[in-house]
Structure formats: structure tokens, C-alpha cells
Protein backbone atom coordinates (compact mmCIF):
# COMPACT_ATOMS: atom_id res chain seq x y z
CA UNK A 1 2.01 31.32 -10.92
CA UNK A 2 0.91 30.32 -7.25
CA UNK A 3 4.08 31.96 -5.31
CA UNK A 4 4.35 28.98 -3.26
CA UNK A 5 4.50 26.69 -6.02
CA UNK A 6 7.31 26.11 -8.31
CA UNK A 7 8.19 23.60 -11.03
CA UNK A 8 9.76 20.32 -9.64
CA UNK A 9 12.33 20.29 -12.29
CA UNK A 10 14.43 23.50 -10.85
CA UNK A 11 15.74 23.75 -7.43
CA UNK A 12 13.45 24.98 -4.86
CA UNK A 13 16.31 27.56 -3.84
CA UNK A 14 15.89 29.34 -7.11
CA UNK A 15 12.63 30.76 -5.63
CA UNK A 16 12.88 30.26 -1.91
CA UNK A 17 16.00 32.32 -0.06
CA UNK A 18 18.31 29.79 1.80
CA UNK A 19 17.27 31.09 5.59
CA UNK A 20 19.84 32.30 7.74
CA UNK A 21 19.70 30.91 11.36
CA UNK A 22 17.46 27.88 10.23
CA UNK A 23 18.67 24.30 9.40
CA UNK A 24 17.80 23.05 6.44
CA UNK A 25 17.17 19.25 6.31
CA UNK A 26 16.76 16.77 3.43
CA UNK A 27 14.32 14.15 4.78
CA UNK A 28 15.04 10.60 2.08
CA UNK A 29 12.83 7.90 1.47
CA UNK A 30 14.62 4.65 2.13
CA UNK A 31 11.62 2.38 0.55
CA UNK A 32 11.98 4.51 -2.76
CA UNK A 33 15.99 4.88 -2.72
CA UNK A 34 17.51 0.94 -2.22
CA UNK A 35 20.55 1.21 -0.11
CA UNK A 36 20.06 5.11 0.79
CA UNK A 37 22.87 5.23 2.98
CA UNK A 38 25.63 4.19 0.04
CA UNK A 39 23.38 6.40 -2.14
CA UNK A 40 23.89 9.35 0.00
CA UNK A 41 27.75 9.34 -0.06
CA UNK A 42 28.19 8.70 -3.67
CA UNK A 43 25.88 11.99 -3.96
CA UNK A 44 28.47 13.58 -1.54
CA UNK A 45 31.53 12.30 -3.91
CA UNK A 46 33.99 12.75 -1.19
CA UNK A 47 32.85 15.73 0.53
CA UNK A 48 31.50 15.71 4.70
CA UNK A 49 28.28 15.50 5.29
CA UNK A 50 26.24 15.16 8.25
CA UNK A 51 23.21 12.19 7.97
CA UNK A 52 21.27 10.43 10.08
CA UNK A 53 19.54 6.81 10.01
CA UNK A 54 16.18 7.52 11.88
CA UNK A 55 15.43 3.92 12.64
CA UNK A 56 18.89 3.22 13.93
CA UNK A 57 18.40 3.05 18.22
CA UNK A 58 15.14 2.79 17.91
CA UNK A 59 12.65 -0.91 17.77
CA UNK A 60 13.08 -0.56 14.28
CA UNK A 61 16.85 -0.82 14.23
CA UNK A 62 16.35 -4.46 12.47
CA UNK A 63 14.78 -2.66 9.41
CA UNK A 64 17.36 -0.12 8.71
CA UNK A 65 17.64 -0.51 5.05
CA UNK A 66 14.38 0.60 4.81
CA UNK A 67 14.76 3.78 7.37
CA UNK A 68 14.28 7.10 5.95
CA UNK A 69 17.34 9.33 6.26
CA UNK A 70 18.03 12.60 7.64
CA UNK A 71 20.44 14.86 5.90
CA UNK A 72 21.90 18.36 6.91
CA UNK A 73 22.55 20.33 4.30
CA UNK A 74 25.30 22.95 4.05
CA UNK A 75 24.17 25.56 1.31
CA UNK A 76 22.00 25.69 -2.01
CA UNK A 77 25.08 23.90 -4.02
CA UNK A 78 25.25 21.12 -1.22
CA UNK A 79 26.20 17.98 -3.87
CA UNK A 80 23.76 15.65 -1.90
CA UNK A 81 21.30 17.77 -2.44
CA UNK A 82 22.15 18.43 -6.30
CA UNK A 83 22.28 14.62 -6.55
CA UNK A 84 19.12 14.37 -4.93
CA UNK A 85 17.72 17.17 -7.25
CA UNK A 86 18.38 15.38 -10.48
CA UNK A 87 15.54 12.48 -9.87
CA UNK A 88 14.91 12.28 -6.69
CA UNK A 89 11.94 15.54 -6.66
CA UNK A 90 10.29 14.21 -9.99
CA UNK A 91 10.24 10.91 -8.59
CA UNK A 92 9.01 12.06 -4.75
CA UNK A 93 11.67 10.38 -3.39
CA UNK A 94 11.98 12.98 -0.53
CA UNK A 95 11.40 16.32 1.02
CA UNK A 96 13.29 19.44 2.48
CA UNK A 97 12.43 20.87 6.12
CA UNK A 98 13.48 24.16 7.39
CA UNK A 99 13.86 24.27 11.33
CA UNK A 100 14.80 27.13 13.74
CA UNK A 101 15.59 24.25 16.06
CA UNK A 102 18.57 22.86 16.98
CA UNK A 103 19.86 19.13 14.85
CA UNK A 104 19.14 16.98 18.02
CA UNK A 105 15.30 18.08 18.72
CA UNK A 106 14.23 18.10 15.18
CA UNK A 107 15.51 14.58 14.75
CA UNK A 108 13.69 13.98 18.11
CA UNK A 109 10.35 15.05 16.64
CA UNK A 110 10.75 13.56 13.20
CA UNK A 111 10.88 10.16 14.74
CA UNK A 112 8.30 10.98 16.94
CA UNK A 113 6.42 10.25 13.59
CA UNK A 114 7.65 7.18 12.36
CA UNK A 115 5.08 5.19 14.15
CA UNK A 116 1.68 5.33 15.29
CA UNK A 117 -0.41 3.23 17.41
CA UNK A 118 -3.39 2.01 15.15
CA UNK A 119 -4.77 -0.06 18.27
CA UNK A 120 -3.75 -0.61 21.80
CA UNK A 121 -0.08 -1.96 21.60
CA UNK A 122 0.09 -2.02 18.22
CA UNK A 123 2.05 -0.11 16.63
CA UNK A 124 2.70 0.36 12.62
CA UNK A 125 5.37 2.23 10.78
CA UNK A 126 3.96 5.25 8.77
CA UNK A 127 6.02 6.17 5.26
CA UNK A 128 6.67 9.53 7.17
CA UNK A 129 9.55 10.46 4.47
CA UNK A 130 6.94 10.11 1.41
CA UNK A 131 6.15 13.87 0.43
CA UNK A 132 2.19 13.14 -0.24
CA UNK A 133 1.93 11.40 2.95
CA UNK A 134 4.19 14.14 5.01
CA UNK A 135 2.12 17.36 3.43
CA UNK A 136 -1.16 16.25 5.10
CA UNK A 137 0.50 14.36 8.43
CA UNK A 138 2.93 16.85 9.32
CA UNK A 139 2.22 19.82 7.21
CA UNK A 140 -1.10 19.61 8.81
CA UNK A 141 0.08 18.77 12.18
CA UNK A 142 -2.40 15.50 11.93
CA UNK A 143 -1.04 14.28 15.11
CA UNK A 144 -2.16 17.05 17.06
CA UNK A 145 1.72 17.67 18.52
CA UNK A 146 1.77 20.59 20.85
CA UNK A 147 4.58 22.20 19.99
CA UNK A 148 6.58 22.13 16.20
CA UNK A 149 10.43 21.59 15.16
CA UNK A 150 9.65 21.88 11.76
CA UNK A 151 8.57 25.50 10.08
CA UNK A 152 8.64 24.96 6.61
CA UNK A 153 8.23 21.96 4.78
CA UNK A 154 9.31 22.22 1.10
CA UNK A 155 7.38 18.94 -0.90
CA UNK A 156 7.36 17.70 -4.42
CA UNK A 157 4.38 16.35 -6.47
CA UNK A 158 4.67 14.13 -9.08
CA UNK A 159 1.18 14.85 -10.13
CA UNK A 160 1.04 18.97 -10.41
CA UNK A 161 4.80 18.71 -11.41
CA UNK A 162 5.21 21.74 -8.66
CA UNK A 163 7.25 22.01 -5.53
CA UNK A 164 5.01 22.86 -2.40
CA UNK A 165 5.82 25.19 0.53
CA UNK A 166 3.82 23.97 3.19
CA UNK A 167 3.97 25.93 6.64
CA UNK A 168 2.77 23.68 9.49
CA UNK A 169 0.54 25.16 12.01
CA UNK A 170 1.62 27.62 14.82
CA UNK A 171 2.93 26.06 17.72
CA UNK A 172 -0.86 25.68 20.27
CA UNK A 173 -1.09 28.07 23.17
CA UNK A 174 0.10 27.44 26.43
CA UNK A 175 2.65 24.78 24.90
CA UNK A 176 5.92 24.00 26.85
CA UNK A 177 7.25 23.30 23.95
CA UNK A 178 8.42 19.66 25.21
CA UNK A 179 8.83 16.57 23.71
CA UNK A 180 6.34 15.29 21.09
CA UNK A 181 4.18 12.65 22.31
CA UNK A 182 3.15 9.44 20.88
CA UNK A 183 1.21 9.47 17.43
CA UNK A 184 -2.24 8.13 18.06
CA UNK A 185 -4.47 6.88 15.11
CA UNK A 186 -7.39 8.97 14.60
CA UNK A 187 -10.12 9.70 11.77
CA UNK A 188 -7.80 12.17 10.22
CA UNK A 189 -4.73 10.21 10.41
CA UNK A 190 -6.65 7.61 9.15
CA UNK A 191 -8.02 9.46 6.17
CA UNK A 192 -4.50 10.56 5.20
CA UNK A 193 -3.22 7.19 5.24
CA UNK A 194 -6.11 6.18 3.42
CA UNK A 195 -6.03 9.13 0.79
CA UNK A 196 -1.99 8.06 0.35
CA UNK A 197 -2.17 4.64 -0.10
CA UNK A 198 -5.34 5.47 -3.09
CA UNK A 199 -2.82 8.12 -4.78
CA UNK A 200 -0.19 5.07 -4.74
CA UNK A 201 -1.84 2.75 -6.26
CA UNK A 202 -3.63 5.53 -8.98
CA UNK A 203 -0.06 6.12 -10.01
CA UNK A 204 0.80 2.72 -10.12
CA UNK A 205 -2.28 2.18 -12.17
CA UNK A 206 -0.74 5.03 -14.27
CA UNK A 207 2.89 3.79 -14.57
CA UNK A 208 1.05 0.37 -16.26
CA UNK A 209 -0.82 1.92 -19.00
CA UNK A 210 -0.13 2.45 -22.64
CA UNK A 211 -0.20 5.71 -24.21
CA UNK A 212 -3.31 5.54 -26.02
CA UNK A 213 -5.37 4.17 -22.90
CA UNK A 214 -3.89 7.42 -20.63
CA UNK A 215 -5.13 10.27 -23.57
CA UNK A 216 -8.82 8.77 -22.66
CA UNK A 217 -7.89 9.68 -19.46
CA UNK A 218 -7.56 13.26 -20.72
CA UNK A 219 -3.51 12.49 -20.93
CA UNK A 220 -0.58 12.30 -22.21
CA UNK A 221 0.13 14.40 -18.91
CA UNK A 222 -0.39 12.88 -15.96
CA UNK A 223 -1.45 16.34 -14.14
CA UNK A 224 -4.09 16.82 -16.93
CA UNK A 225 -5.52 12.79 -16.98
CA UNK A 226 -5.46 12.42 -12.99
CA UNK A 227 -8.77 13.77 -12.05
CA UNK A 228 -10.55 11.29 -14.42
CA UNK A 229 -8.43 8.15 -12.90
CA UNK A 230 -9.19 9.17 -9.29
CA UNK A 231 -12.78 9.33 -10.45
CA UNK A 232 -12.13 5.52 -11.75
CA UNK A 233 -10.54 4.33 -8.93
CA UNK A 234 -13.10 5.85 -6.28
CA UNK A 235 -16.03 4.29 -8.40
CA UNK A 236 -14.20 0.81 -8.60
CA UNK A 237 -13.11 0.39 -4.87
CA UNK A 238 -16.80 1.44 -3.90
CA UNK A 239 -17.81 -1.19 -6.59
CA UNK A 240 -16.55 -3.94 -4.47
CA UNK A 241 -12.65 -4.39 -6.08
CA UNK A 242 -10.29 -5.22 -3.83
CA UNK A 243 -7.09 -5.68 -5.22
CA UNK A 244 -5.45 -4.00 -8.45
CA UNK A 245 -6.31 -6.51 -10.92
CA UNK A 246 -9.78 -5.51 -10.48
CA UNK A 247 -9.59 -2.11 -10.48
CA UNK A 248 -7.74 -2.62 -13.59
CA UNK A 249 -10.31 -4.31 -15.33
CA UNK A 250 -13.21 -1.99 -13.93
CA UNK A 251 -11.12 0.92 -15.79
CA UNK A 252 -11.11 -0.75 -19.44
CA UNK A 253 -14.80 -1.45 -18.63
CA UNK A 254 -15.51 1.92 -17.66
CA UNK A 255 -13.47 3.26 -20.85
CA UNK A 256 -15.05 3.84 -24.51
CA UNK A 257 -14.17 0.88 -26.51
CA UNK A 258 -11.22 2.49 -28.98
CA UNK A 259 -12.98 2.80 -32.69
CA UNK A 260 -10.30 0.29 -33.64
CA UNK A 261 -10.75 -2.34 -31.13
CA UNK A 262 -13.15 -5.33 -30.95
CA UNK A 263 -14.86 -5.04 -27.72
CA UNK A 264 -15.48 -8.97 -28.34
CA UNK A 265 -12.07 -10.05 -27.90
CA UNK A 266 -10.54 -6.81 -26.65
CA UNK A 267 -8.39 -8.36 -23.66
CA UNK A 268 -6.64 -5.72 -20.84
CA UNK A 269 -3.45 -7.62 -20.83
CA UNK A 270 -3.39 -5.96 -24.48
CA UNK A 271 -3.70 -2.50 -22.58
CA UNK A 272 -0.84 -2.84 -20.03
CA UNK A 273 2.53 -2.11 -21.00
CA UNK A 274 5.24 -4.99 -20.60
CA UNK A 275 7.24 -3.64 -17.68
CA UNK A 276 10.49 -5.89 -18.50
């Protein structure tokens, strides 16, 4: 096994040693976890913790129930993060970060990515607290940031079932190590947005299928069936569809007929499973 991979279904900790003199942060998706902030102290049950709301005093105050979250954990056996570890890694609902900085600068430069400016004055929010979209953006330092508050960043994937230690790059010589600037779009930002929003909608693709359609996709494992549905949804989207729908029925095209089926009166509302 890849040392820095591990499977999503044990803690992290059992393979990585809790560092001494680093922080350890749990970084929590408020789009994928509805009312996060409730969510977080039930996890707690009683106990202190220490959590921040990264929108709150910023422009995006209005929007807080959507804010990722910022928690500080206190050991391995920290019950927010045991209450996180029970669905939240399978279902990439968040991330860990180790920091040698100090709790005030790494919250700093974590909202330092929570926007970027796609145009002049206007700005968009980026889903920094996604894992697949904060392994590429600030695992690979996409922003260009001179200087780093974050040295390890410890991510899920849904689709190799593994944890991820991701080690962002080296701080750039002759850094002051100041404040972060502004993120700036750019081809590579752009690419990674791009590249997260096709793995979202692939998986949504994936969460609407029946059985028998995902083991033509070389399934019933998602890990194993994945390469062949990325290959269906790059061919589609440079086929002209634009919305799911289409892509949808470009895949039962693109699939052998079953031996069973009538490819007559074969319909792909047959396909999808009912999601009530």
C-alpha cells in the first residue's frame, strides 16, 4: 500500500502520528452538512470545543449557513472528530489540516481562499472546504500564495476509497511570509474548478444509476467503474450536451444494449433509480 494513502473507513490517526507543536484543524463543508454549526455541537455532546464560522465578518456574512467551518481539534479521540469520522470521510464532507502556525493566521489564510476574482470586480465563492477541490487548489498552492499556513493537508476520496496526505509546496524564496493576497482566476484555477465541477456531476451521474447499468461501467465499485464514466462524460460534453439530462441519455446510447432489453422501446427513465 501507497504509505500516504490509507482506507477512508479508519481514522487517518491510525497511520499518521498526531504532531506535537502543530494544530490540527478539521476544515467542514457547510453545503454538504445542513446546519453545520448545530451539527458540530451535537458531535461534541457536551464537551468544549473551539470552531469557527469562516464567512462570519466577512461580505459573505449573509450566507452563513452555507460557510464552511473551522474546527480545532484537541487529540485523536476528539468526539467532533469521531462524529465526523463515522460519515463524514466516505461522504467527502471535509478535510483535516496540520499547521505549525498559530489559530489566528491559519484562519487568516484559509479565508484568503474562499473567493476569487473570476473578472475585474467580480468575485465568486469557491467550495474551498470540498476535499477534491482543496487537493488541487491548496494542496497545489494554485493560487500562487507566497508564503503557506497549512503543511499537511489530510483529504478523503470517495472514488479510491483512500485518505490522501497531501503536502503543499514549500513556502517560495525570499517570502516575508505576510498575509496571503487575493486569489486571482487563472488557467489552472480554472482547470481545477473545471475538473471539480466534471467529478460532481460524474458522481451524481453515479448516485442515479441502477446496479446493472454501473457493472457495464466495469462496477459494482465505484473506484473500479469510474475511469469508463469519465471517459462517457468527456465524450458527451465534447458532443455538444449541456446539461445532465443529456449526458444521461448520451451514456445509455453509448452503452451495449443489455441481451434482455429491447433497444426499440428501451427508455432511460427505466435505467435511473427512483430517488424517493
Amino acid at each position: 500500500m501507497n504509505q500516504d494513502c490509507w482506507p477512508v473507513s479508519e481514522s487517518p490517526f491510525t497511520h499518521v502520528h498526531w504532531p506535537d507543536n502543530h494544530l490540527v484543524g478539521l476544515v467542514l463543508d457547510g453545503v454538504a452538512i445542513p446546519g453545520l454549526g448545530e451539527q458540530i455541537y451535537q458531535w461534541a455532546g457536551g464537551q468544549p470545543f473551539n470552531a469557527e464560522c469562516l464567512y462570519v465578518a466577512t461580505r459573505w456574512e449573509a450566507v452563513s449557513d452555507l460557510s464552511p467551518w473551522l474546527v480545532w481539534l484537541s487529540g485523536p479521540e476528539d468526539p467532533v472528530l469521531e462524529g465526523f469520522l463515522e460519515q463524514g470521510g466516505v461522504q467527502e464532507q471535509g478535510y483535516l489540516l496540520i499547521s505549525a502556525a498559530d489559530r489566528a493566521t491559519c484562519t487568516r489564510w484559509m479565508r484568503s481562499h474562499l473567493q476569487v476574482e473570476m473578472a475585474p470586480s467580480c468575485d465568486e465563492l469557491v467550495r474551498i472546504a470540498h476535499p477534491a477541490l482543496a487537493r488541487p487548489v491548496i494542496g497545489g498552492n494554485l493560487p500562487r500564495f507566497p508564503a503557506r499556513a497549512v503543511d499537511r493537508l489530510i483529504v478523503p476520496d470517495r472514488v479510491s476509497e483512500q485518505w490522501h496526505l497531501v503536502e503543499p509546496p514549500a513556502v517560495q524564496s525570499g517570502s516575508t511570509g505576510g498575509q496571503p493576497g487575493k486569489m486571482m482566476a487563472s488557467a489552472d484555477l480554472r482547470g481545477a474548478f473545471e475538473a471539480f465541477n466534471r467529478r460532481k456531476d460524474a458522481l451524481q451521474i453515479w448516485n442515479s444509476l441502477e446496479q446493472s447499468v454501473r457493472n457495464q461501467l466495469g462496477g459494482p465499485e465505484l473506484r473500479n467503474a469510474y475511469p469508463a464514466l469519465g471517459k462517457i462524460l468527456e465524450e458527451a460534453l465534447g458532443s455538444g450536451c449541456n446539461s445532465l439530462r443529456e449526458v444521461m441519455q448520451f451514456l445509455f446510447a453509448t452503452l451495449p444494449q443489455r441481451a434482455d432489453s429491447n433497444p426499440v422501446t428501451e427508455t432511460a427513465p427505466h435505467w435511473i433509480k427512483d430517488k424517493q
